[in-house]
C-alpha atoms as a PDB file:
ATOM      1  CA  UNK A   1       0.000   0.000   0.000  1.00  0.00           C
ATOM      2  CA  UNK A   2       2.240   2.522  -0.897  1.00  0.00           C
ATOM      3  CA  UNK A   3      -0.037   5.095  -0.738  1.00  0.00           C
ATOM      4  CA  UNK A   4      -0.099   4.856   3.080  1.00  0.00           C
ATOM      5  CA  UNK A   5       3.634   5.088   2.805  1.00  0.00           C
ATOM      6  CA  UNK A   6       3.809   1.061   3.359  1.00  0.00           C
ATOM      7  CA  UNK A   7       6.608  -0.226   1.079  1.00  0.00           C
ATOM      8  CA  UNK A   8       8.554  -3.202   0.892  1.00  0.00           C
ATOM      9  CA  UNK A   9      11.169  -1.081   2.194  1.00  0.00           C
ATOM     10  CA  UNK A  10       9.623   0.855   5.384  1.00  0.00           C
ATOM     11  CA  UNK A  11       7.528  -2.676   6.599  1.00  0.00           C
ATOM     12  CA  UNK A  12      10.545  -3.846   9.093  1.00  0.00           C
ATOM     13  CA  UNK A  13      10.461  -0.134  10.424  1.00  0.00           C
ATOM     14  CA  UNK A  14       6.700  -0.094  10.458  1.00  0.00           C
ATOM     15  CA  UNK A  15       6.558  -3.679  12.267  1.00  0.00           C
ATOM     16  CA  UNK A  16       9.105  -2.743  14.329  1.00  0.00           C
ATOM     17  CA  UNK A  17       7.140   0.321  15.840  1.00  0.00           C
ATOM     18  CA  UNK A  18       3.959  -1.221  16.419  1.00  0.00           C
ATOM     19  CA  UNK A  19       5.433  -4.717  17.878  1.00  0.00           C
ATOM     20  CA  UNK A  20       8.388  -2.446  20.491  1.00  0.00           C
ATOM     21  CA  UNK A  21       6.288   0.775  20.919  1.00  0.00           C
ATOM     22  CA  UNK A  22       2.477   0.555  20.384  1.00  0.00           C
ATOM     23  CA  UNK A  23       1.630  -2.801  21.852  1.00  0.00           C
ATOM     24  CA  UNK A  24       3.818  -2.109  24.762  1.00  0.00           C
ATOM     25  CA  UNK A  25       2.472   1.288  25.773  1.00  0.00           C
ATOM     26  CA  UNK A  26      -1.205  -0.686  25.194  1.00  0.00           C
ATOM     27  CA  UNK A  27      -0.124  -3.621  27.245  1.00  0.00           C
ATOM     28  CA  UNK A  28       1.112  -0.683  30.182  1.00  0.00           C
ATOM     29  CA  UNK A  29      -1.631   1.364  30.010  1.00  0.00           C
ATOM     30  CA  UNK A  30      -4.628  -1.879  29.576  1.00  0.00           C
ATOM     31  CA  UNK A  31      -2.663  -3.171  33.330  1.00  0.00           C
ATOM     32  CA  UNK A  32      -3.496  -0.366  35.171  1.00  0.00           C
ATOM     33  CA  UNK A  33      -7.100   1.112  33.434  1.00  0.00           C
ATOM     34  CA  UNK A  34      -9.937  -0.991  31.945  1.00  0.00           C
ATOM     35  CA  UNK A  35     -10.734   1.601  28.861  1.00  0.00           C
ATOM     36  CA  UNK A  36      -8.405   4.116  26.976  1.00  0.00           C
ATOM     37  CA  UNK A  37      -9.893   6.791  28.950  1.00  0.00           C
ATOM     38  CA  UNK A  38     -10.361   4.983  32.271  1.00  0.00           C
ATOM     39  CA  UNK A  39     -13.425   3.063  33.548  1.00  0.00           C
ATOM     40  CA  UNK A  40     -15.745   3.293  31.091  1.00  0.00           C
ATOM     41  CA  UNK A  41     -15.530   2.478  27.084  1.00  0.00           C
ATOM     42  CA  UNK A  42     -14.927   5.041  24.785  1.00  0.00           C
ATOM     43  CA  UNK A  43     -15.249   5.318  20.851  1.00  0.00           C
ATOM     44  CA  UNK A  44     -11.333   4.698  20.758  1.00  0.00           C
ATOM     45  CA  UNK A  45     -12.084   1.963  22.943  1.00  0.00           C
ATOM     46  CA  UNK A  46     -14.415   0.476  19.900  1.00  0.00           C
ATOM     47  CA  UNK A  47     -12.230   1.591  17.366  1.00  0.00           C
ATOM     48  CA  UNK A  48      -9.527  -0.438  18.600  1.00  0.00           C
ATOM     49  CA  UNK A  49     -11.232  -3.494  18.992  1.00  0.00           C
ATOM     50  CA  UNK A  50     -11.716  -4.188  15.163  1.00  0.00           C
ATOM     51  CA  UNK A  51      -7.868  -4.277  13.821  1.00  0.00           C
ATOM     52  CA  UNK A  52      -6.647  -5.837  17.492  1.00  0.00           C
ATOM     53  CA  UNK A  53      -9.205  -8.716  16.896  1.00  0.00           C
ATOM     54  CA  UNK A  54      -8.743  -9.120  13.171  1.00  0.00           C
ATOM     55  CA  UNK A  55      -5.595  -9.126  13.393  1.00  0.00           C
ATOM     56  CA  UNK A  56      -4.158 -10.436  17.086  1.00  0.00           C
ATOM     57  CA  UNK A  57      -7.044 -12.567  18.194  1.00  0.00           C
ATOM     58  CA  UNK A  58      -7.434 -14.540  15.074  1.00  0.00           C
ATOM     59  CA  UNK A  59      -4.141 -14.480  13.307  1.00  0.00           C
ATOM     60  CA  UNK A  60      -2.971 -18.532  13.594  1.00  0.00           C
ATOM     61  CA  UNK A  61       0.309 -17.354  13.544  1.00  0.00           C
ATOM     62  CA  UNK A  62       0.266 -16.381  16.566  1.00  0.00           C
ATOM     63  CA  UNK A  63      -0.442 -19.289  18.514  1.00  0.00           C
ATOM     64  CA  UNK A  64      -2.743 -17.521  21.021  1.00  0.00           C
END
């Protein structure tokens, strides 16, 4: 998709972002709060939920 600036070339980088940064700061923050914004759901909240199940949850790869 190389009109989202996802090459061949910038994928490692890309990977490398979400697997070291993202999920980690998620991971933190989802320890300590139930929601994005605290105790209740939010729209991020639901936003989230789509692309982390997709592609998380139900990827066979990884062996969840």
């Amino acid at each position: 998709m190389p009109m989202l600036g996802i090459t061949n070339k910038s994928i490692p980088a890309i990977e490398n972002w979400y697997e070291n940064h993202v999920l980690l700061l998620l991971d933190k923050h989802f320890a300590e709060h139930d929601y994005l914004l605290g105790s209740k759901p939010c729209l991020g909240d639901f936003a989230l939920m789509g692309p982390l199940y997709a592609h998380l949850y139900r990827d066979p790869a990884l062996g969840i």
